[in-house]
PDB file of N, CA and C in Angstrom:
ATOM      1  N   UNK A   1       0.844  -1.184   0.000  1.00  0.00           N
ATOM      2  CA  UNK A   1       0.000   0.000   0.000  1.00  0.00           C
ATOM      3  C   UNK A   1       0.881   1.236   0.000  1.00  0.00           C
ATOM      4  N   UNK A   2       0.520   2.116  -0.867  1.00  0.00           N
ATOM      5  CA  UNK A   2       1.294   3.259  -1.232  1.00  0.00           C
ATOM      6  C   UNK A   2       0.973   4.831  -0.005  1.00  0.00           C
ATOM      7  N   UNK A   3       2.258   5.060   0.233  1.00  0.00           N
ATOM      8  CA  UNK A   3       1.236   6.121   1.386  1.00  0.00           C
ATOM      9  C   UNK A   3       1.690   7.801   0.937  1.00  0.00           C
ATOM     10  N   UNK A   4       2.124   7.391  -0.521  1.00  0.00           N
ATOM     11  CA  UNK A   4       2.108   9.421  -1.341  1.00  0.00           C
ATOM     12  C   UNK A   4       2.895  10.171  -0.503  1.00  0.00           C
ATOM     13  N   UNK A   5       3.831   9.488  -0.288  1.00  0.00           N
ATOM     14  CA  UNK A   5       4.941  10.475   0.134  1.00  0.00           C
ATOM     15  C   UNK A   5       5.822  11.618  -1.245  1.00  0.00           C
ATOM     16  N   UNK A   6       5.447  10.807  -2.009  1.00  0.00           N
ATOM     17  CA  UNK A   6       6.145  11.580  -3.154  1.00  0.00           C
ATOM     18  C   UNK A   6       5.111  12.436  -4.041  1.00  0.00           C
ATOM     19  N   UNK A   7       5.019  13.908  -3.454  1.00  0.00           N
ATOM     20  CA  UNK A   7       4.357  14.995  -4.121  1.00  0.00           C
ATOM     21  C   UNK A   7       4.838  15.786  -5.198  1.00  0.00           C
ATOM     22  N   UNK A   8       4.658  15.554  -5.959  1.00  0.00           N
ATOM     23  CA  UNK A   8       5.181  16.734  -6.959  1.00  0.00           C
ATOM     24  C   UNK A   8       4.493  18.107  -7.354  1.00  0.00           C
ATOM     25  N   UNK A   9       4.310  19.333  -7.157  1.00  0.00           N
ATOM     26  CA  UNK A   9       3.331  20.301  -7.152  1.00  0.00           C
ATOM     27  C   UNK A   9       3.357  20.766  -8.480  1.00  0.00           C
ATOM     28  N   UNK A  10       2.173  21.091  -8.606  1.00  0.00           N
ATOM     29  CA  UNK A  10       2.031  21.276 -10.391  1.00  0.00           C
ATOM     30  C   UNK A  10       0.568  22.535 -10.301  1.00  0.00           C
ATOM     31  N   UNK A  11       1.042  23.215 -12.125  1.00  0.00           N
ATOM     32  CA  UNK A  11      -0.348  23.783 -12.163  1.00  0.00           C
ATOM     33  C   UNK A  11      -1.254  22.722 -13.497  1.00  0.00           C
ATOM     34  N   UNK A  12      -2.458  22.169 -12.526  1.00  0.00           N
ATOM     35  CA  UNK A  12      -3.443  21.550 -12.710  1.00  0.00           C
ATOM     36  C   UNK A  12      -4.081  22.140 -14.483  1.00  0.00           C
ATOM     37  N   UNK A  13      -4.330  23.151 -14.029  1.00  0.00           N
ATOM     38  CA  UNK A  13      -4.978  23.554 -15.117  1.00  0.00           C
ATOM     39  C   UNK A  13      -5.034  25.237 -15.227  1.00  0.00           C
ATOM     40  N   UNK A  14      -5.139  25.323 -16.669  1.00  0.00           N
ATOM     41  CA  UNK A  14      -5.350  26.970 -17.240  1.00  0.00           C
ATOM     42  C   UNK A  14      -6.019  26.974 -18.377  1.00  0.00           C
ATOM     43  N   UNK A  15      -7.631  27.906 -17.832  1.00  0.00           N
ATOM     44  CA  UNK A  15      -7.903  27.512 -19.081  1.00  0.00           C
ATOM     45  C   UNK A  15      -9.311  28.369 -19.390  1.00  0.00           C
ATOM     46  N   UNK A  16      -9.658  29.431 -20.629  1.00  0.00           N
ATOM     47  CA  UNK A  16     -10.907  30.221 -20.768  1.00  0.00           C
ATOM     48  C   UNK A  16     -11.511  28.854 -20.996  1.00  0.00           C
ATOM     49  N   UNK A  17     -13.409  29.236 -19.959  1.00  0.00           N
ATOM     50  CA  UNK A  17     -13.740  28.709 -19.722  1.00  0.00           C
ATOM     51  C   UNK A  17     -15.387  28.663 -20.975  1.00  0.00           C
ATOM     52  N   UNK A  18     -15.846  27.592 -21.034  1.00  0.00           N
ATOM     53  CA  UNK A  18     -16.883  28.071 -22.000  1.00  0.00           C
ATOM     54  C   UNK A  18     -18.021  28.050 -22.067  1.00  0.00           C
ATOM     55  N   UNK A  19     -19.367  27.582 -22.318  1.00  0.00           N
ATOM     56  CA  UNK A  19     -20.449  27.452 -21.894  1.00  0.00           C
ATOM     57  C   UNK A  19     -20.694  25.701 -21.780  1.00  0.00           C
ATOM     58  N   UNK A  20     -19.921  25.311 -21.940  1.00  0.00           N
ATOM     59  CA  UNK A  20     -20.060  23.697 -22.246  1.00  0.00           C
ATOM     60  C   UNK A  20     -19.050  22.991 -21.489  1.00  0.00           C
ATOM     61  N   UNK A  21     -19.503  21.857 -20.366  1.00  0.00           N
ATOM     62  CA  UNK A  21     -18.166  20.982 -19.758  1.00  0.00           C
ATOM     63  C   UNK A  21     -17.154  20.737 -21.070  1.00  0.00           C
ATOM     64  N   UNK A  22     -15.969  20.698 -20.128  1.00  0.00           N
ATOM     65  CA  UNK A  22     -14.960  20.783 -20.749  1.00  0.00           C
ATOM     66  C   UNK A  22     -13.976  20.178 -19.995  1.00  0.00           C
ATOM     67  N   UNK A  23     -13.248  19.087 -20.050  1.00  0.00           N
ATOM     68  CA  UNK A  23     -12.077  18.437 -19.007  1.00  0.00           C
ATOM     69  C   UNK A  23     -10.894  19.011 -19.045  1.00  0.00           C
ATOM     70  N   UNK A  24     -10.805  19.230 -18.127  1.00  0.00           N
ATOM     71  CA  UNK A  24      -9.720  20.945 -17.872  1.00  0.00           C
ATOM     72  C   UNK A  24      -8.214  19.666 -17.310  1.00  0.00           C
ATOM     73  N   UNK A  25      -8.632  18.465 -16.778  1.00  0.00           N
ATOM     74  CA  UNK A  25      -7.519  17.471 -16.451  1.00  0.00           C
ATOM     75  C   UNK A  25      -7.847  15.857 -15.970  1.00  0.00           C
ATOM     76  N   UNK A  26      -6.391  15.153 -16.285  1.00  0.00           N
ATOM     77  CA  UNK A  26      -7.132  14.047 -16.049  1.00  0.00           C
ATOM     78  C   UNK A  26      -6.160  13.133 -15.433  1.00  0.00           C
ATOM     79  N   UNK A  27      -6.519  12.743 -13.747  1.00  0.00           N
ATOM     80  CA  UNK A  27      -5.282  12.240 -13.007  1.00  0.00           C
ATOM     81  C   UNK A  27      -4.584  11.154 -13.887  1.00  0.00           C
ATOM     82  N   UNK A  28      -3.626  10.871 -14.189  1.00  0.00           N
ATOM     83  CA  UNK A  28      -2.648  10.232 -14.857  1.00  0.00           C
ATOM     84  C   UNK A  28      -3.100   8.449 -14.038  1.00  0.00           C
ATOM     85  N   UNK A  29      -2.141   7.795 -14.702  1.00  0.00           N
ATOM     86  CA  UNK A  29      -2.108   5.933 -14.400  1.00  0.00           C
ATOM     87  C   UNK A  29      -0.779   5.887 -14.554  1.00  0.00           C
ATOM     88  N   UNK A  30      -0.868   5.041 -13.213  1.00  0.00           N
ATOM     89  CA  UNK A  30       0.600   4.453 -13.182  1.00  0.00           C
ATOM     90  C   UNK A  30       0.611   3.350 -13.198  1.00  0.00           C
ATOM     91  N   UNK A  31       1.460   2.338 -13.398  1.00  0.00           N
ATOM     92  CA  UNK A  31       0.781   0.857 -13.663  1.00  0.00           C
ATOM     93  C   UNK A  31       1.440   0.312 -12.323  1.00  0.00           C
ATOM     94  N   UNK A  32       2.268   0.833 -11.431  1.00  0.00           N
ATOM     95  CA  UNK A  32       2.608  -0.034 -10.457  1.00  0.00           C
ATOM     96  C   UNK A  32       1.808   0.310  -9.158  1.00  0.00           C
ATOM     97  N   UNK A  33       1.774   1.663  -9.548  1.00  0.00           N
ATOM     98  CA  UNK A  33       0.930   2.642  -8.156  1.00  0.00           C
ATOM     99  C   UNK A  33       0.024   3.302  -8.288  1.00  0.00           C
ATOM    100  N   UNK A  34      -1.339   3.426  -8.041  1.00  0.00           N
ATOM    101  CA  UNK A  34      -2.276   4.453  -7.934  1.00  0.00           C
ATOM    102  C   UNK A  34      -1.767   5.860  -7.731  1.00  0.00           C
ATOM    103  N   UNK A  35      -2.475   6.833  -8.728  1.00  0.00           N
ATOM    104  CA  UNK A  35      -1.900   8.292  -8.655  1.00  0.00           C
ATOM    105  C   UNK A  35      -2.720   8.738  -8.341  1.00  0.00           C
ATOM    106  N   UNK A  36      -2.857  10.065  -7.198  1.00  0.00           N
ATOM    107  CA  UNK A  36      -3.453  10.728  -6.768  1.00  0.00           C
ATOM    108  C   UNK A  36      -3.506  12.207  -7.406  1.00  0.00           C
ATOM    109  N   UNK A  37      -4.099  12.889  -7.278  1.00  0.00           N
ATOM    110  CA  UNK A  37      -3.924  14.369  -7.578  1.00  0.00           C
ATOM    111  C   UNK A  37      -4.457  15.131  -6.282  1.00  0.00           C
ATOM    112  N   UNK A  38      -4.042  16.135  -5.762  1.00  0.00           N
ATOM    113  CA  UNK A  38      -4.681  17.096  -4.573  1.00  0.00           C
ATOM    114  C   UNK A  38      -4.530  18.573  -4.855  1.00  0.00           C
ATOM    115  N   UNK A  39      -5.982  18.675  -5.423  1.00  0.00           N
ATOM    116  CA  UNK A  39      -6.467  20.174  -5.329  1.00  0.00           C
ATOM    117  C   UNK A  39      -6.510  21.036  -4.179  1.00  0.00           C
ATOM    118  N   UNK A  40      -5.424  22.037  -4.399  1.00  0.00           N
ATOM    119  CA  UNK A  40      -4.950  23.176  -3.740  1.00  0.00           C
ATOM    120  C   UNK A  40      -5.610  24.211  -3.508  1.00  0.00           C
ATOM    121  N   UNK A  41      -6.142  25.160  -4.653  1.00  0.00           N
ATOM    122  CA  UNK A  41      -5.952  26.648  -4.332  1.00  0.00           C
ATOM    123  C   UNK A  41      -6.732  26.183  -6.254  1.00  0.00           C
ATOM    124  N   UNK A  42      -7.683  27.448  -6.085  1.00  0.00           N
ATOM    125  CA  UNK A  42      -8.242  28.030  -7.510  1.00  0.00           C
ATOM    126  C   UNK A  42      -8.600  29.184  -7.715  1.00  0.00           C
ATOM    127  N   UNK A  43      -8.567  29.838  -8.731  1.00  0.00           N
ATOM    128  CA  UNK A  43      -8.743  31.196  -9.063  1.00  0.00           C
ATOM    129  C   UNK A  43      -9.189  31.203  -9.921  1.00  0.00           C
ATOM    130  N   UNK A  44     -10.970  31.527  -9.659  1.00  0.00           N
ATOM    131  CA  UNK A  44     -11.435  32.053 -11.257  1.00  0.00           C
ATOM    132  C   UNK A  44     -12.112  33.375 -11.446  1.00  0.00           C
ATOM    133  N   UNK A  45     -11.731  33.935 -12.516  1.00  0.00           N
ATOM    134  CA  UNK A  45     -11.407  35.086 -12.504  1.00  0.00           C
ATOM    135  C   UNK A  45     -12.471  35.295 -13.658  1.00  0.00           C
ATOM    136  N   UNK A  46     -13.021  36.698 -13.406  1.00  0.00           N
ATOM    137  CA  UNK A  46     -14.665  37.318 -14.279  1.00  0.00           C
ATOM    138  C   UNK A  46     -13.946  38.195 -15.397  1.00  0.00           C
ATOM    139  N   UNK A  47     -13.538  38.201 -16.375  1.00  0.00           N
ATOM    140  CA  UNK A  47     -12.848  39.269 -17.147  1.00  0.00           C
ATOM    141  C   UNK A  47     -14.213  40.335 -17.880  1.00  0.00           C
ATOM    142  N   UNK A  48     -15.338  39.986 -17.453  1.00  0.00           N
ATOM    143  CA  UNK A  48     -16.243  41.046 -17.887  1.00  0.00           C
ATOM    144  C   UNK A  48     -16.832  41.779 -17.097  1.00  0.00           C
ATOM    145  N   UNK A  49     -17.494  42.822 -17.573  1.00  0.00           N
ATOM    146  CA  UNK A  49     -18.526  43.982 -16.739  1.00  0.00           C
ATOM    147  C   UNK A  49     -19.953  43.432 -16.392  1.00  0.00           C
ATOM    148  N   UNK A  50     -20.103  42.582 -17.050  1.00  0.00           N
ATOM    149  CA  UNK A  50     -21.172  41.499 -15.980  1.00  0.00           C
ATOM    150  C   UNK A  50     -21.030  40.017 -15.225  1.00  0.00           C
ATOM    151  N   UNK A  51     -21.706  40.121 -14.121  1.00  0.00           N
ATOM    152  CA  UNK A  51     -21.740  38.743 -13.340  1.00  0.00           C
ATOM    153  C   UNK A  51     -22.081  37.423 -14.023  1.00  0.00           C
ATOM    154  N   UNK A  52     -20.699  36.669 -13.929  1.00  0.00           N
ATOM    155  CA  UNK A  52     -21.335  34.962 -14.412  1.00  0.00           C
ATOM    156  C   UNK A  52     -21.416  33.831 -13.457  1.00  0.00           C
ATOM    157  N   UNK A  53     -21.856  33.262 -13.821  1.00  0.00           N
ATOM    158  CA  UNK A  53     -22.040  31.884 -13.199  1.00  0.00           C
ATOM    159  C   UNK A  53     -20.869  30.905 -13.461  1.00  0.00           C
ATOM    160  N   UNK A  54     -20.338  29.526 -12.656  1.00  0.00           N
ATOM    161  CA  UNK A  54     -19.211  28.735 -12.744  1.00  0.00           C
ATOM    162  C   UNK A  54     -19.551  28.007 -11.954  1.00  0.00           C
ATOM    163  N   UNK A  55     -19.221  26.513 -13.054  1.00  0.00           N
ATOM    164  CA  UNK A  55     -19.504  25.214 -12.592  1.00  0.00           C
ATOM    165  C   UNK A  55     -18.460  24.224 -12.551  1.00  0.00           C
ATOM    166  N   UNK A  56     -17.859  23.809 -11.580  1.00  0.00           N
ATOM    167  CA  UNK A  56     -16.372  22.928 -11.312  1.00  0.00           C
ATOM    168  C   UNK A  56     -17.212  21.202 -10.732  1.00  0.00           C
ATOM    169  N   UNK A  57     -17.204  20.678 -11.211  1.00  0.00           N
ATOM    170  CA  UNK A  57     -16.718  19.464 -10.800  1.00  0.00           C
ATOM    171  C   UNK A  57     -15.688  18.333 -10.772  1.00  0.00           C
ATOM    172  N   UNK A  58     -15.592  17.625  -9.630  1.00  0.00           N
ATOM    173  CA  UNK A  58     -14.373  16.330 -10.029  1.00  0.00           C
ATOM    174  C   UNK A  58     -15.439  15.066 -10.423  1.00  0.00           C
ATOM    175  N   UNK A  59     -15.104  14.527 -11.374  1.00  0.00           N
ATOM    176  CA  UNK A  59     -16.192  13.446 -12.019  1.00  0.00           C
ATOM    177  C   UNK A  59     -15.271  12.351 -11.922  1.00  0.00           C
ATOM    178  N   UNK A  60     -15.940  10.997 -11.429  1.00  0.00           N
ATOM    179  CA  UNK A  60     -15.422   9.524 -11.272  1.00  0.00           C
ATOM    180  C   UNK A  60     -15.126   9.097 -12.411  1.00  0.00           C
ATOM    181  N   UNK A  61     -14.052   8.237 -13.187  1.00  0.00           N
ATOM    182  CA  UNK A  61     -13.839   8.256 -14.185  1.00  0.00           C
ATOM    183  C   UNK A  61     -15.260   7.199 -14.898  1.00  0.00           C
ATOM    184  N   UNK A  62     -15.080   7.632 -15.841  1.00  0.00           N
ATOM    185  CA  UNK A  62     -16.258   7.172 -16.519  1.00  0.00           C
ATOM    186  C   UNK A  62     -17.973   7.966 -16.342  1.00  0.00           C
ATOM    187  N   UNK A  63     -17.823   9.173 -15.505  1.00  0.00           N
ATOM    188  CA  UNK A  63     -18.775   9.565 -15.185  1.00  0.00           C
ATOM    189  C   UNK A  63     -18.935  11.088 -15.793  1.00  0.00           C
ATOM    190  N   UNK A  64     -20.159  11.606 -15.689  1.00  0.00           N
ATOM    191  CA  UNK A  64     -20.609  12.960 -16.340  1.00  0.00           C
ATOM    192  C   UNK A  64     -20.536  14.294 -14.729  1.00  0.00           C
ATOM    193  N   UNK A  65     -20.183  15.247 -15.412  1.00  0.00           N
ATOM    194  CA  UNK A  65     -20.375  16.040 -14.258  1.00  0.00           C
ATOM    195  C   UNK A  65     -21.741  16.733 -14.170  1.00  0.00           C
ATOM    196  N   UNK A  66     -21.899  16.613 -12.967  1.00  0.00           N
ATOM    197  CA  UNK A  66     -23.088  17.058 -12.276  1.00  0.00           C
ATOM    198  C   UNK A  66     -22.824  17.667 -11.250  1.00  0.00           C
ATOM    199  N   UNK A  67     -24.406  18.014 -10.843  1.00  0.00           N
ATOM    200  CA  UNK A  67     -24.570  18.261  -9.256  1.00  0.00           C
ATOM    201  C   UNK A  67     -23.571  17.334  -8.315  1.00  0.00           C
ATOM    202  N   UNK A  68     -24.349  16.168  -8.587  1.00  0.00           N
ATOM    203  CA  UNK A  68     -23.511  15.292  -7.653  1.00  0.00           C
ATOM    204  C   UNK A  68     -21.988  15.156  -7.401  1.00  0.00           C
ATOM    205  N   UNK A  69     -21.508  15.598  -8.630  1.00  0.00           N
ATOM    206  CA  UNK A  69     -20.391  15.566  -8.065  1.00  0.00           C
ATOM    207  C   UNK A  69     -19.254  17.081  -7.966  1.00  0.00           C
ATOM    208  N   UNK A  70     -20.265  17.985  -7.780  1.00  0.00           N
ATOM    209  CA  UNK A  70     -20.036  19.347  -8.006  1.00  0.00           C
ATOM    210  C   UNK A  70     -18.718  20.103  -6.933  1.00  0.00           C
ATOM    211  N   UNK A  71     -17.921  20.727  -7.225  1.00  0.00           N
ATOM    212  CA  UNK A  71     -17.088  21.923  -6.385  1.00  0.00           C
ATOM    213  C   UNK A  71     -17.939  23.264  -6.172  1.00  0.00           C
ATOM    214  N   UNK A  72     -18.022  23.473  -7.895  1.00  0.00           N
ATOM    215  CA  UNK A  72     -19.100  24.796  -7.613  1.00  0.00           C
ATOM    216  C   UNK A  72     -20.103  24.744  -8.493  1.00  0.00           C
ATOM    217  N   UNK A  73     -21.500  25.240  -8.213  1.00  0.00           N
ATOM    218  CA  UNK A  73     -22.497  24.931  -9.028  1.00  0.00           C
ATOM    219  C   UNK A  73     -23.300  26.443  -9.172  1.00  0.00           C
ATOM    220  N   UNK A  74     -23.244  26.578 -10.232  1.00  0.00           N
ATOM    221  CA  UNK A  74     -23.830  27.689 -10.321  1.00  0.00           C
ATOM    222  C   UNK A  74     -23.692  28.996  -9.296  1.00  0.00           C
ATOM    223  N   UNK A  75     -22.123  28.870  -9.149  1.00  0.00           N
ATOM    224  CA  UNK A  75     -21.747  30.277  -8.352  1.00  0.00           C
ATOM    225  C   UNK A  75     -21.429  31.292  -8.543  1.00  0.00           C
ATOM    226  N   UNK A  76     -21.806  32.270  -8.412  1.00  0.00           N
ATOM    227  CA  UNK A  76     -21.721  33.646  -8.305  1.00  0.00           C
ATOM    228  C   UNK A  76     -20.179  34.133  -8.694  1.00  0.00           C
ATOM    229  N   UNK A  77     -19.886  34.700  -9.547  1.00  0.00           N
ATOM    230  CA  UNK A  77     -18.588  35.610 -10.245  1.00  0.00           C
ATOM    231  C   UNK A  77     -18.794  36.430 -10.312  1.00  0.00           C
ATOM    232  N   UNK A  78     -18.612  37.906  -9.497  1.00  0.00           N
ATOM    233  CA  UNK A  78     -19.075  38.983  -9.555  1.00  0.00           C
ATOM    234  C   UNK A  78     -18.013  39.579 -10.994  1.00  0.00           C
ATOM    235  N   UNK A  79     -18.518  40.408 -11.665  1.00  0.00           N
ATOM    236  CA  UNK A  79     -17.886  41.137 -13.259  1.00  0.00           C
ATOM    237  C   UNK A  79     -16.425  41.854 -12.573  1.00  0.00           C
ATOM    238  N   UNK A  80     -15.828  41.677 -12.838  1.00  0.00           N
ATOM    239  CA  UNK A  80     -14.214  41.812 -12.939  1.00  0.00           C
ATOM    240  C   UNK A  80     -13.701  41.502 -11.615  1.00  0.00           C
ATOM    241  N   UNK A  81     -13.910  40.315 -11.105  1.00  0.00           N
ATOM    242  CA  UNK A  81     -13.216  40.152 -10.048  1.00  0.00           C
ATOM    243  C   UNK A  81     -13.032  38.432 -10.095  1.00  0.00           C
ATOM    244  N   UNK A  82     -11.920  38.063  -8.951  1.00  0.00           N
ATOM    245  CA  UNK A  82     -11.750  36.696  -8.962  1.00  0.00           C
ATOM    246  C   UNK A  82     -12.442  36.091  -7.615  1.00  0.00           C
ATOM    247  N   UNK A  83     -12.931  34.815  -7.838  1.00  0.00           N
ATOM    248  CA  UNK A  83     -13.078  33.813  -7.116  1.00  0.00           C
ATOM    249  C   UNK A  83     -12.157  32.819  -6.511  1.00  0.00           C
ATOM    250  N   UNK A  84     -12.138  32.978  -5.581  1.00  0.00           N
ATOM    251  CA  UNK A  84     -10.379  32.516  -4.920  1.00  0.00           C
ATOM    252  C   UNK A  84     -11.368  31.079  -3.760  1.00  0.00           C
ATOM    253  N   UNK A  85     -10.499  30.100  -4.254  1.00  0.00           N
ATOM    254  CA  UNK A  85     -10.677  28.438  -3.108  1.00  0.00           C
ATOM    255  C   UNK A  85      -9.439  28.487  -2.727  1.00  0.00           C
ATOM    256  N   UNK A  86      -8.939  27.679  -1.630  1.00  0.00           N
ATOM    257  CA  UNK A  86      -8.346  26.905  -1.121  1.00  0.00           C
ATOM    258  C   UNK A  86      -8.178  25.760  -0.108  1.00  0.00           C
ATOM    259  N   UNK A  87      -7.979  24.777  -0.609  1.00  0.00           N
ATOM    260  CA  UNK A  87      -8.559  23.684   0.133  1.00  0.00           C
ATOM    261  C   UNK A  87      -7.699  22.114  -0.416  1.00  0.00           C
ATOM    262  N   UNK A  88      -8.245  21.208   0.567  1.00  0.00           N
ATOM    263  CA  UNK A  88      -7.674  20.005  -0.143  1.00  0.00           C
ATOM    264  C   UNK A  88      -9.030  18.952  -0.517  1.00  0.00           C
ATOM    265  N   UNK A  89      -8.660  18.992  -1.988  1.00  0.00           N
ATOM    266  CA  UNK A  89      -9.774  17.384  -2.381  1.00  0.00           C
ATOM    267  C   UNK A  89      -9.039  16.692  -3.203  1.00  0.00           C
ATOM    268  N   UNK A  90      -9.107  15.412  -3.376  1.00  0.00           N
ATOM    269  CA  UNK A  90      -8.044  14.144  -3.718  1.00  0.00           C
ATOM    270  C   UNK A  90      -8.903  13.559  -4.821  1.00  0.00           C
ATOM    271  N   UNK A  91      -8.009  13.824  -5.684  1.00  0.00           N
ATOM    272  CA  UNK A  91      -8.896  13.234  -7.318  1.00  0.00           C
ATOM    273  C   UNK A  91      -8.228  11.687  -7.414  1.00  0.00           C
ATOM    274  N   UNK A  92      -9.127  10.649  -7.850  1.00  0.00           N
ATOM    275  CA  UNK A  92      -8.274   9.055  -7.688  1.00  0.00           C
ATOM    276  C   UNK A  92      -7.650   9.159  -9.198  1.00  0.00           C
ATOM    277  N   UNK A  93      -7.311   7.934 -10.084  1.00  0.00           N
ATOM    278  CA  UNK A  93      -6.686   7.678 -10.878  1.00  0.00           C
ATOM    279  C   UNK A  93      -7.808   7.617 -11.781  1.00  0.00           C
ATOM    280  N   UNK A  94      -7.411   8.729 -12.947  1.00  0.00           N
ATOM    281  CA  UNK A  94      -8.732   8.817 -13.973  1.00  0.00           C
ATOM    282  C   UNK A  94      -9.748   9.723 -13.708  1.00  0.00           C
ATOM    283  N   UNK A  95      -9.942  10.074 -12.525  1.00  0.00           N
ATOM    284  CA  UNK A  95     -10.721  11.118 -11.926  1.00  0.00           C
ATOM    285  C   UNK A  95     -10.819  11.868 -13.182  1.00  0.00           C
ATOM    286  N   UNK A  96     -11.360  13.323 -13.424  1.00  0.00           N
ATOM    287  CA  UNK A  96     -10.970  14.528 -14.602  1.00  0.00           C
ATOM    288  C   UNK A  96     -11.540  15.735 -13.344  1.00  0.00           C
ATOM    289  N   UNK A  97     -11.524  16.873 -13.765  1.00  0.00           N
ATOM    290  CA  UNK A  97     -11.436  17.918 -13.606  1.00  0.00           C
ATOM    291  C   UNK A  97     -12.305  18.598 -14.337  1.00  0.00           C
ATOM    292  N   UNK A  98     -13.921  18.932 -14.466  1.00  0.00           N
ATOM    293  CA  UNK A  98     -14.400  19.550 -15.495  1.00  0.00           C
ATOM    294  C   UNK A  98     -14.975  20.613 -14.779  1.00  0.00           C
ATOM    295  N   UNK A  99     -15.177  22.289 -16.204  1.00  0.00           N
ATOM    296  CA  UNK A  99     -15.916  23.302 -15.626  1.00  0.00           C
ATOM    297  C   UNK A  99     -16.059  23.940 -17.220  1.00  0.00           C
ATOM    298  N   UNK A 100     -17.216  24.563 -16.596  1.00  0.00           N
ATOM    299  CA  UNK A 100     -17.831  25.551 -17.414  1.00  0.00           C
ATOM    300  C   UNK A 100     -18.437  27.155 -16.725  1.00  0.00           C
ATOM    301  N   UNK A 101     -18.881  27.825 -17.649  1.00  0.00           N
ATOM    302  CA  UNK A 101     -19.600  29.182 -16.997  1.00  0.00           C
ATOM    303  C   UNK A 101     -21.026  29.461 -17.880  1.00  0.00           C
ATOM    304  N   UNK A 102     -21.087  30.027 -17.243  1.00  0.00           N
ATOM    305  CA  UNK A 102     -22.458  30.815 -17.806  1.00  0.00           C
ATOM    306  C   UNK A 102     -22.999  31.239 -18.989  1.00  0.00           C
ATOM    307  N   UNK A 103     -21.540  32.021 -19.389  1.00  0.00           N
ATOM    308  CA  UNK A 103     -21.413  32.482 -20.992  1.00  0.00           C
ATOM    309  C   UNK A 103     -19.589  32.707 -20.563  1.00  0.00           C
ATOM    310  N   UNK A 104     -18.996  33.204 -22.264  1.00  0.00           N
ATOM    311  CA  UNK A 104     -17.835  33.403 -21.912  1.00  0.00           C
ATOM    312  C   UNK A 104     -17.390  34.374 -21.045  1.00  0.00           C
ATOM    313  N   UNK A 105     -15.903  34.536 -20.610  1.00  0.00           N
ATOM    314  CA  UNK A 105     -15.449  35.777 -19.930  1.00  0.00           C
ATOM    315  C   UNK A 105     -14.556  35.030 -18.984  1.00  0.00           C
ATOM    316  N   UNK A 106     -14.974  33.731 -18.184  1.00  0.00           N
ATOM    317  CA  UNK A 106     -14.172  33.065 -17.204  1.00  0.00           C
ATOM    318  C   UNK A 106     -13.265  32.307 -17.453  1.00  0.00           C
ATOM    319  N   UNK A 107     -11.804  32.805 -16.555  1.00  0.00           N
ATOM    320  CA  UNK A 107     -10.579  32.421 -16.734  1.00  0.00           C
ATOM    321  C   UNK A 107     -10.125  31.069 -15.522  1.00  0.00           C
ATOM    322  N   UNK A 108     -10.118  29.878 -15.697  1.00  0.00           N
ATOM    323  CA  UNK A 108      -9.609  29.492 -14.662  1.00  0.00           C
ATOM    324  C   UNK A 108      -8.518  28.986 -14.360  1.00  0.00           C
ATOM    325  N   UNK A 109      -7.672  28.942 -13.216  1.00  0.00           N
ATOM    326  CA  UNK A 109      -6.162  28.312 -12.980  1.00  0.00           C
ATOM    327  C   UNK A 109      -6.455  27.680 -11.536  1.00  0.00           C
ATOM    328  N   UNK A 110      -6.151  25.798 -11.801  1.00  0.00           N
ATOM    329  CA  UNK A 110      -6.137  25.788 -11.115  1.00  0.00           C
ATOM    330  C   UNK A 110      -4.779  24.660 -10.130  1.00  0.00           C
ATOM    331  N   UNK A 111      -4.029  25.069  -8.973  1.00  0.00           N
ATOM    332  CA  UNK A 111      -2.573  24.350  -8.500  1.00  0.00           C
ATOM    333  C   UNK A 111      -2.853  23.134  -7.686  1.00  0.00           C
ATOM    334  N   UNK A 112      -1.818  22.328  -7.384  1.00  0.00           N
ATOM    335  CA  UNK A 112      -2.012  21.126  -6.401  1.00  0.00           C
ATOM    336  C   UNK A 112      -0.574  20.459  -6.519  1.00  0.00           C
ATOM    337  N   UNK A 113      -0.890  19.020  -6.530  1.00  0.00           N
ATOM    338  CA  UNK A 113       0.228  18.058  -6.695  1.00  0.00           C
ATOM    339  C   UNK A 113      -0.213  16.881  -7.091  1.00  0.00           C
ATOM    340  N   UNK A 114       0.822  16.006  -7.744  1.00  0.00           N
ATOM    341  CA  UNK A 114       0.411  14.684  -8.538  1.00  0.00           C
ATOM    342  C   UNK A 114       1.375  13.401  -7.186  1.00  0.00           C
ATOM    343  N   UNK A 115       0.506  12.829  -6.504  1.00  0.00           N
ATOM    344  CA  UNK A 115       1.301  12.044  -5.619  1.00  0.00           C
ATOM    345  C   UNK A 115       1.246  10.267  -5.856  1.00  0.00           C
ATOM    346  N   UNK A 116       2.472   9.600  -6.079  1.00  0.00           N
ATOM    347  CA  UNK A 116       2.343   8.233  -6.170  1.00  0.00           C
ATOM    348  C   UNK A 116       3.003   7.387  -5.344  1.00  0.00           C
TER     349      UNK A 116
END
């Protein structure tokens, strides 16, 4: 049993965001060891003069994002400002990373580490 001592910190993802899921990442396979990923810190950022909406989920591999498996659902981006997380959630092997917005304008970046 593997206990992820070995972190490597990375940026996850960068990426204008669009009206349609979109897999922004996708935890890697290792064939000897299960890879983890751990979401850090996100910043999404409103580059327009009106308020949008932003939808983040981590989806099980093979699965669609939803509610159910939502970060943010239909949250509030006030027009030129960023939305700042920080926190830890542990994506398994194959996991993805998907988000969308409202309409265009949203920028997202988001950091962590890839641990095996």
């Amino acid at each position: 049993m593997s206990n992820y001592q070995n972190v490597t910190p990375i940026q996850i993802a960068q990426a204008a965001l669009t009206t349609s899921y979109a897999t922004l990442y996708t935890v890697p396979t290792n064939p000897t060891t299960p890879t983890r990923t751990y979401l850090k810190d996100m910043d999404i950022c409103n580059t327009t003069a009106g308020a949008l909406y932003v939808y983040v989920s981590i989806v099980p591999s093979a699965g669609t994002a939803s509610s159910s498996n939502a970060i943010f659902y239909n949250t509030l981006v006030p027009a030129n400002s960023t939305l700042q997380w920080s926190g830890t959630q542990v994506m398994p092997t194959l996991a993805t990373l998907q988000a969308k917005g409202s309409a265009t304008g949203l920028t997202i970046t988001v950091s962590g580490g890839e641990a095996v």
